[in-house]
Protein backbone atom coordinates (compact mmCIF):
# COMPACT_ATOMS: atom_id res chain seq x y z
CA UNK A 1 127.56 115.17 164.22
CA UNK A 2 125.26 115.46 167.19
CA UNK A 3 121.60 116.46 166.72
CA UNK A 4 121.12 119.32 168.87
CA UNK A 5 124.83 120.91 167.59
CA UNK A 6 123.67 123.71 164.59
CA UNK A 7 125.83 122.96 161.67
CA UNK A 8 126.94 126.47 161.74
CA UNK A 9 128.59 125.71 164.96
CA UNK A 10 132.62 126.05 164.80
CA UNK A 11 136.13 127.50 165.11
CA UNK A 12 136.99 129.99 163.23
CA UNK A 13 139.84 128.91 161.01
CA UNK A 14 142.83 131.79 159.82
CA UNK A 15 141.25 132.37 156.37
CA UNK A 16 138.00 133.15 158.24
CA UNK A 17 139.28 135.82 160.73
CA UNK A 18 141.19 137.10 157.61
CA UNK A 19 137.30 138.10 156.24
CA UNK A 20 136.40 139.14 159.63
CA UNK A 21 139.08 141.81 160.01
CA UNK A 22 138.38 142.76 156.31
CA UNK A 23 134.68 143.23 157.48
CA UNK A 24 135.81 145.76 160.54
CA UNK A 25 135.02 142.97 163.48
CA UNK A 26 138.29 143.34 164.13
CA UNK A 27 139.90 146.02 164.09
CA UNK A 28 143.76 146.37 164.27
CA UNK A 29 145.50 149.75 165.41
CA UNK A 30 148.13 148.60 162.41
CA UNK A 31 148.97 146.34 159.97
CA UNK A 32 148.82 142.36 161.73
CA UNK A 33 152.78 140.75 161.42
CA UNK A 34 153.03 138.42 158.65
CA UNK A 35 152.41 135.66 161.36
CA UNK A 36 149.98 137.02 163.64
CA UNK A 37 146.93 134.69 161.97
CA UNK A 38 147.82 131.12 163.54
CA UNK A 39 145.13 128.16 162.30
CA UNK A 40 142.74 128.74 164.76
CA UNK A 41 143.51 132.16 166.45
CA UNK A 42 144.56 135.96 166.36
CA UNK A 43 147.58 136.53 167.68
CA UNK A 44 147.27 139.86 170.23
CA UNK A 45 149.75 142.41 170.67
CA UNK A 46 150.68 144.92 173.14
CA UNK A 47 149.57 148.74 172.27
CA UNK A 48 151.56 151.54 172.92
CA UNK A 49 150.54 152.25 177.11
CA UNK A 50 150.39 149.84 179.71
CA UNK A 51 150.09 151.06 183.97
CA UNK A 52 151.11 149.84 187.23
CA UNK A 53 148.05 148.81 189.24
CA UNK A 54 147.40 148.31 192.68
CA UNK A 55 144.81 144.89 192.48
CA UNK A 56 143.69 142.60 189.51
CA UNK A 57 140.35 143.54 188.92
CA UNK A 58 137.05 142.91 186.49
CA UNK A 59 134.69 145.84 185.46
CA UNK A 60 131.44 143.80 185.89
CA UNK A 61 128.65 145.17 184.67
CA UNK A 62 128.40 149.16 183.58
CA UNK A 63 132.11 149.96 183.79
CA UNK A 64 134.96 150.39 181.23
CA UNK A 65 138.23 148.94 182.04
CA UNK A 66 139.75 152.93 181.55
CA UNK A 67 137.65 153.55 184.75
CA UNK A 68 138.69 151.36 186.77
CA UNK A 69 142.51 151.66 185.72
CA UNK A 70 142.11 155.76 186.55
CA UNK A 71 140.82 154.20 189.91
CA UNK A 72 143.57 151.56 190.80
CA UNK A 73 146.78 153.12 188.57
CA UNK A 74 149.72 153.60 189.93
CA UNK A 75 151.51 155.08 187.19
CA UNK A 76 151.86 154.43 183.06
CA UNK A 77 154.32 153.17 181.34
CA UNK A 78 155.27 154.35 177.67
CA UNK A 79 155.92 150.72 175.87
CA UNK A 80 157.13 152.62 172.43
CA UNK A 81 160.25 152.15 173.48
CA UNK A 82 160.22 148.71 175.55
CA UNK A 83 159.49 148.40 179.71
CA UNK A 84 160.44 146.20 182.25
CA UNK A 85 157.33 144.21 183.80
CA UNK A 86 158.68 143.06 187.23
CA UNK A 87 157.79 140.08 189.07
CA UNK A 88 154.63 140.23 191.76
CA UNK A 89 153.60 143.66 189.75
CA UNK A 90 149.74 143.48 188.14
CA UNK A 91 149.68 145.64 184.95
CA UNK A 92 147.15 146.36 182.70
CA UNK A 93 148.33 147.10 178.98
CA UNK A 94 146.01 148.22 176.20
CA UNK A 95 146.05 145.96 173.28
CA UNK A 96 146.16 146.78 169.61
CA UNK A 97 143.42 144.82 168.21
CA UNK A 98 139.77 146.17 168.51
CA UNK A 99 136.44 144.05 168.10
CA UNK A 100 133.21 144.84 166.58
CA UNK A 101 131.92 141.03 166.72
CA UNK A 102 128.51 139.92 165.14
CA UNK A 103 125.90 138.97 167.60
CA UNK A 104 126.49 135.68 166.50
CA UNK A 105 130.34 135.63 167.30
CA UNK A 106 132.16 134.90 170.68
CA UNK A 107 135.69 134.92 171.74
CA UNK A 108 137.93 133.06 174.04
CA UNK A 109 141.59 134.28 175.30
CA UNK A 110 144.51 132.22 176.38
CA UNK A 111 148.31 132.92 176.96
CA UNK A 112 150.56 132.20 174.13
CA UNK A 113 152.89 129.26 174.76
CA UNK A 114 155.54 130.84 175.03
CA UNK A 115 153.87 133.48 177.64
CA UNK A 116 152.85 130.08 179.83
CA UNK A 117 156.42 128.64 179.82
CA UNK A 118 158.00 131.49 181.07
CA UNK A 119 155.06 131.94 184.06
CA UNK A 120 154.08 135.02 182.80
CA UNK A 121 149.96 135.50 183.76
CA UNK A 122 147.94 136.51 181.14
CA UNK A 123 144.61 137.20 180.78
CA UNK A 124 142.80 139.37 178.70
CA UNK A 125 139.63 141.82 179.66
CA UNK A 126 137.20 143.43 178.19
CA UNK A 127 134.83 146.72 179.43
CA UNK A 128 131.80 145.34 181.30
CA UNK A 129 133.46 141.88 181.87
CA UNK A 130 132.48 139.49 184.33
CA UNK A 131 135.24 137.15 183.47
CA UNK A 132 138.64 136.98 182.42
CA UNK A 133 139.30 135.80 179.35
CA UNK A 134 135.62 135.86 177.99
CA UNK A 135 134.42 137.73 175.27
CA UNK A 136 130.53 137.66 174.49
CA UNK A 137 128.95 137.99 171.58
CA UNK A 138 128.53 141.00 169.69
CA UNK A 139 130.69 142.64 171.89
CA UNK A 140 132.27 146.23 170.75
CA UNK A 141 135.45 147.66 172.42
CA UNK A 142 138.78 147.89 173.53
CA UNK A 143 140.32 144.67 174.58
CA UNK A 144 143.23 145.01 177.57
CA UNK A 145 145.89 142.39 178.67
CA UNK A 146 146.29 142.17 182.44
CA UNK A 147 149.82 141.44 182.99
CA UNK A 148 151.59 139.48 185.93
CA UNK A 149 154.49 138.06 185.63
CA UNK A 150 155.55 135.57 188.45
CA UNK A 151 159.09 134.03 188.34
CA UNK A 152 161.18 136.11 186.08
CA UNK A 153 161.26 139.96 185.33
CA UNK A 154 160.18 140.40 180.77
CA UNK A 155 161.28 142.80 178.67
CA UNK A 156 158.04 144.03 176.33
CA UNK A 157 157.41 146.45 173.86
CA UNK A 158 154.99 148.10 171.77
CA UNK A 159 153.85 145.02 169.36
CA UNK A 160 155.20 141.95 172.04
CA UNK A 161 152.57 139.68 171.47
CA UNK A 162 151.67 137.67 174.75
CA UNK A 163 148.23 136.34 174.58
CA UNK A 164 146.06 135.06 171.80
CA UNK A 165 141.95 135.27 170.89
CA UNK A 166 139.66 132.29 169.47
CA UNK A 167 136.55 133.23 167.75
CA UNK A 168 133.58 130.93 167.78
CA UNK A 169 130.16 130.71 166.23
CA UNK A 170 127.73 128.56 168.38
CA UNK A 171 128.80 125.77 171.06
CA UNK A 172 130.98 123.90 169.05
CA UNK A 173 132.32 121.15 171.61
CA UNK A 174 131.82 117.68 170.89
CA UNK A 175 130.24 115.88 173.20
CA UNK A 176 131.73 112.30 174.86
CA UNK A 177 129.93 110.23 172.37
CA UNK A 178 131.29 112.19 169.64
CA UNK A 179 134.65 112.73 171.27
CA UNK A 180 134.67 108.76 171.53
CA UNK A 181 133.72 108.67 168.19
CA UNK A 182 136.55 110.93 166.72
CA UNK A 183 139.06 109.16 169.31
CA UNK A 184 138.17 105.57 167.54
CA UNK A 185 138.81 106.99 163.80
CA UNK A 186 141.09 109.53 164.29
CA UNK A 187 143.40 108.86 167.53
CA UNK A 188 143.91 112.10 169.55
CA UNK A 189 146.14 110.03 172.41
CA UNK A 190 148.24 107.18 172.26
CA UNK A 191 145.84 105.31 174.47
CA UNK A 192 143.36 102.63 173.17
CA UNK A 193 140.54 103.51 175.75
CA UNK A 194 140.59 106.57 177.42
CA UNK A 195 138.04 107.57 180.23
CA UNK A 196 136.43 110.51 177.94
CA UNK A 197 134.51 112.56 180.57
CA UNK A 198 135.12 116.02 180.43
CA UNK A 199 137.45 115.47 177.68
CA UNK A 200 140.69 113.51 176.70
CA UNK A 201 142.99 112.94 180.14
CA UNK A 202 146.26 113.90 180.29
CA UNK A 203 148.91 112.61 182.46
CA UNK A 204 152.36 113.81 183.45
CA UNK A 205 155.61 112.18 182.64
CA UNK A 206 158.00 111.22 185.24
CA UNK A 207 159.67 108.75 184.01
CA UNK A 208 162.10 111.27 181.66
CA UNK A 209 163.49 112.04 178.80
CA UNK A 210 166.75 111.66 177.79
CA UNK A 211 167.44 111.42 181.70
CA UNK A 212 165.45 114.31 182.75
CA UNK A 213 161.64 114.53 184.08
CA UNK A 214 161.43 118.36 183.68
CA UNK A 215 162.73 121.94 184.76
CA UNK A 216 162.82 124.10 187.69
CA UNK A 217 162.95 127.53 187.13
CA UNK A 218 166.07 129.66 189.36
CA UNK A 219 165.33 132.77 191.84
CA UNK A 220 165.91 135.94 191.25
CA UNK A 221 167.32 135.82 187.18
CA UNK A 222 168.34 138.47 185.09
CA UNK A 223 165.54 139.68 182.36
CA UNK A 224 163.67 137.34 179.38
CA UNK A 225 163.07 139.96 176.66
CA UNK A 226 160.20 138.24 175.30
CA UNK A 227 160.95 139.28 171.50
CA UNK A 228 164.27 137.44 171.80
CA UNK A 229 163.99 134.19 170.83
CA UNK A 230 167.14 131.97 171.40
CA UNK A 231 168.78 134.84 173.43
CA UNK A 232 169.15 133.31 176.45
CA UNK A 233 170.91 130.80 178.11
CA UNK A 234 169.14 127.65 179.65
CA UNK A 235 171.37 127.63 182.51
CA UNK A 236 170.93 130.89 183.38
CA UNK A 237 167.46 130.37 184.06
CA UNK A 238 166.56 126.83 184.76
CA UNK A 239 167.45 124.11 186.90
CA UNK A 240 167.62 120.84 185.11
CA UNK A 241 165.56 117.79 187.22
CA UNK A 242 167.28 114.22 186.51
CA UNK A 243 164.59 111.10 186.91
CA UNK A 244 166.46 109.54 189.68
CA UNK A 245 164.03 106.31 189.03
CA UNK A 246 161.64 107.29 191.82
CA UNK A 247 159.02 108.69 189.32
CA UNK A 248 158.00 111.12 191.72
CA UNK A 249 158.37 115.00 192.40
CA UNK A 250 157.53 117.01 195.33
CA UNK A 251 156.47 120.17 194.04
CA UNK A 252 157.88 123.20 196.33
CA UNK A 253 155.23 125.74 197.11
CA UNK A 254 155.86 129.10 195.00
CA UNK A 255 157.97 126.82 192.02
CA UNK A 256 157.45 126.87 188.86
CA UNK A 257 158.13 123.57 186.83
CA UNK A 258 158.06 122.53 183.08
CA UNK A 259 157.18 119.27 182.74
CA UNK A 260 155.62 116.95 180.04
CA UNK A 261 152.29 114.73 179.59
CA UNK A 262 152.70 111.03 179.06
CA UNK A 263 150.74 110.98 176.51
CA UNK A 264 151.72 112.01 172.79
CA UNK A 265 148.49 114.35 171.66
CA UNK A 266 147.25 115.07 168.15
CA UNK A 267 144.36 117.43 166.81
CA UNK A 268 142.43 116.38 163.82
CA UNK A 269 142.75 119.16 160.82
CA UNK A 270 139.40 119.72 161.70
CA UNK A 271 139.29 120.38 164.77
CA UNK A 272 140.77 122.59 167.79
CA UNK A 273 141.76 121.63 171.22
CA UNK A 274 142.10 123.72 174.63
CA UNK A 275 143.88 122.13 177.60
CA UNK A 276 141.26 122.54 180.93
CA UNK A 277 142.47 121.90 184.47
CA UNK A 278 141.41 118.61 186.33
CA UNK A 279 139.24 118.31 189.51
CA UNK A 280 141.48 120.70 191.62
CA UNK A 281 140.54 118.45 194.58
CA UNK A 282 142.92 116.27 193.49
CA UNK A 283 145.33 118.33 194.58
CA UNK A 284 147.43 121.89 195.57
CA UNK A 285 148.49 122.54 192.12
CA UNK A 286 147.73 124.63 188.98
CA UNK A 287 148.71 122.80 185.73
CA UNK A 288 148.97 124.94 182.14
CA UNK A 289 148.57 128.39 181.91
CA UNK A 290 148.45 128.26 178.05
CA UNK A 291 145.73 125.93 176.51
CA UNK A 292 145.18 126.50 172.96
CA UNK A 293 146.25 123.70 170.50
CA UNK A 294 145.69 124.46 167.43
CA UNK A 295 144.44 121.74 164.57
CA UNK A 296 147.42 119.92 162.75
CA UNK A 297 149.19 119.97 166.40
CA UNK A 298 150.66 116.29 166.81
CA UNK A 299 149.73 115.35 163.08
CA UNK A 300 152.63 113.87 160.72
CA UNK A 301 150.86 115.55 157.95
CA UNK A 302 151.59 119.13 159.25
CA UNK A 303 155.27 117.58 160.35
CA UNK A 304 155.06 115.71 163.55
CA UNK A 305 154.10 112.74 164.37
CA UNK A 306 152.59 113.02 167.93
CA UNK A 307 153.35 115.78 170.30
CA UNK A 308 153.50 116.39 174.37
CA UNK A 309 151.76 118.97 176.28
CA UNK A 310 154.10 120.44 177.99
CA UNK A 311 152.90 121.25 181.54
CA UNK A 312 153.12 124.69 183.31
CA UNK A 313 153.58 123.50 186.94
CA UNK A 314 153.16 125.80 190.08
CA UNK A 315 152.04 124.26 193.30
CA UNK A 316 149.86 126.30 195.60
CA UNK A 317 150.53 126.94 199.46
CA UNK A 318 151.76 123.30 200.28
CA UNK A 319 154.55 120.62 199.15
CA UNK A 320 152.35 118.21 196.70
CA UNK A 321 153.63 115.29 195.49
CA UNK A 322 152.84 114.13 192.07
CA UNK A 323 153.28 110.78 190.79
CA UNK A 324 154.44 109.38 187.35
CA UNK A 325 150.75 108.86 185.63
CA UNK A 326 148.77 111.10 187.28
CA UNK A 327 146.20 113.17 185.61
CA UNK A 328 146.94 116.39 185.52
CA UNK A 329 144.41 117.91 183.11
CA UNK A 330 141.76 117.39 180.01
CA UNK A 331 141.90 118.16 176.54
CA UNK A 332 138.34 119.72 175.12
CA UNK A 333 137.66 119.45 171.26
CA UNK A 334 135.72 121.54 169.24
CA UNK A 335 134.93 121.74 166.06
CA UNK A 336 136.60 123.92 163.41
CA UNK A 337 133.79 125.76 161.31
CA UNK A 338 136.26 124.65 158.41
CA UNK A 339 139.63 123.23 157.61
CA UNK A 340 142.28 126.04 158.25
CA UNK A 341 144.31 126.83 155.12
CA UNK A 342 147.49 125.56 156.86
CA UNK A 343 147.83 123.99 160.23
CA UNK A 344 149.95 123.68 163.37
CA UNK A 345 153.77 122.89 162.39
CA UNK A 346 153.37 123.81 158.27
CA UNK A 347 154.24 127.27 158.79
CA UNK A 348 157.71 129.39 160.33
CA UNK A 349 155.76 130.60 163.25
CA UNK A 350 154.50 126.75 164.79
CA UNK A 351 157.89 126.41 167.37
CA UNK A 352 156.41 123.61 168.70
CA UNK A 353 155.71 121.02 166.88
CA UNK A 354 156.69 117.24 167.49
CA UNK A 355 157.49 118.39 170.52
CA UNK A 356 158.97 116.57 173.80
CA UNK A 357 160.09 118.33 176.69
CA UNK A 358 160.64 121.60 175.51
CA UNK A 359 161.19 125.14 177.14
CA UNK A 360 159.79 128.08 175.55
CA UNK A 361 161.98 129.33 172.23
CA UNK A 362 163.31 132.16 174.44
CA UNK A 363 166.32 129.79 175.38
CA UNK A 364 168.80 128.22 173.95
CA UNK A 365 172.30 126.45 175.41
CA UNK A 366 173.98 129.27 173.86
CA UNK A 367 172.46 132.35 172.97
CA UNK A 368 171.81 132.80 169.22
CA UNK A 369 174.99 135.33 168.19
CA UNK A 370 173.11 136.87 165.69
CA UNK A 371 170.67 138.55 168.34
């Protein structure tokens, strides 16, 4: 461990933000689902209001999110009973999960998987925020989920659950001495020598699997309720992409692809990952809206034996062409303040563990009958 890191420094693991909710930190509106804990994070759900507003927006200092939402609303929406959230729409949806954080405590937000695969825009926001997805320390409020979703239309409801919260004590990233350290015992790629600055590279995969190189998702679908998982067709939704041998893809401004990194990743018990986006001058493209993986992910122990990132693709303004090997993002490590009491893929709710190229579990090739 590095010198200048405290040894209090760390991820929270499940069994810890099981004592923090017990303490009042957080502070759910109702009971938490029996899966709601995940290894490294609190899953968040949606509260009972969300509105229609006119802009995306950030309080910055001295305002409340309710003030600026009075300012920019267009109208509410009662979730109790489930609401359609319709594509190019901002909304801005109260959450049930309060905070009360030490001084000592930060958080960090991300999408859900499953929210990122199905290009719905997350991010959560808190009163006086200066940035999305940011909570600072010994902060005390309301947290919000601004809403946007991009290709398809989603079905929520009072307790959907689209985004998820990290807690951290401390600056817990390791370094690329220690990262090169923890690569040589414990591999976190299948590569033998990795360039390690600013984290672990990922690549994508264009080669294929099983004959195809990824998904493109259709125009103008029919709904993704985002409680139903297995209830909807593949076909109905995507558009398969065969590798035709090229090991290229032009990405088509305003698409949105699922494709999969080259490399098989892994994350030590004791540790968490978070995928960050490479130099964007590399090119017109946003890769991964979702970047939480949580420790166990990859791991045979926890049931898997190496896992791909799947990649949410969306090119910006331009055709870009990406080629088979190209790095597409980085994988930061952190430490976990201590071992979580299970890990990624041990439980019901890990769906993607061991994973290849794999579409959200909303879809199936046939619906699931019994839904």
């Amino acid at each position: 461990m590095s010198g200048d890191v405290p040894a209090a420094s760390g991820i929270l693991p499940a069994q810890a933000i099981t004592v923090l909710t017990e303490a009042g930190a957080i502070r759910p509106a109702t009971v938490y689902a029996a899966d709601q804990i995940q290894p490294a994070s609190l899953d968040l759900r949606l509260g009972t209001r969300a509105y229609r507003v006119r802009t995306s927006f950030l309080p910055g200092s001295g305002r409340s999110v309710a003030a600026c939402v009075e300012a920019f609303a267009l109208h509410e929406i009662d979730l109790t009973h489930g609401a359609v959230l319709e594509t190019g729409c901002v909304y801005i949806a109260e959450l049930q999960e309060a905070l009360a954080l030490p001084a000592d405590l930060s958080a960090s937000a991300n999408p859900k998987s499953s929210t990122g695969r199905i290009d719905v825009f997350t991010r959560v926001i808190t009163d006086r925020a200066s940035a999305f997805d940011q909570i600072e320390a010994g902060y005390a409020g309301k947290l919000y989920a601004e809403i946007s979703p991009r290709t398809f239309p989603v079905r929520v409801r009072t307790g959907s659950r689209l985004s998820q919260i990290r807690f951290r004590r401390g600056d817990p990233r390791l370094r690329e001495t220690e990262l090169a350290a923890l690569h040589a015992s414990d591999p976190l790629i299948d590569a033998a020598k990795p360039t390690l600055q600013g984290g672990v590279p990922v690549s994508v995969d264009l080669a294929g699997f099983d004959g195809l190189i990824g998904y493109r998702a259709k125009r103008h679908t029919g709904l993704i309720d985002v409680d139903r998982p297995r209830g909807h067709r593949t076909r109905d939704f995507w558009e398969p992409l065969p590798a035709d041998g090229s090991r290229t893809l032009i990405l088509d401004p305003g698409q949105f692809y699922i494709l999969a990194s080259k490399e098989a990743v892994r994350v030590p018990a004791d540790h968490a990952a978070e995928m960050v986006p490479f130099d964007p001058l590399v090119g017109e493209f946003r890769v991964h809206y979702a970047g939480f993986f949580d420790p166990g992910f990859g791991l045979s122990e926890a049931g898997g034996a190496g896992a791909r990132a799947v990649l949410e693709v969306r090119s910006r303004d331009v055709p870009f062409l990406l080629e088979d090997g190209q790095i597409v993002g980085r994988l930061v490590y952190e430490r976990m303040l201590e071992r979580p009491s299970t890990l990624y893929g041990a439980g019901a709710g890990s769906n993607y563990q061991a994973q290849g190229l794999k579409l959200s579990k909303h879809f199936a090739t046939e619906p699931d009958p019994a839904l």
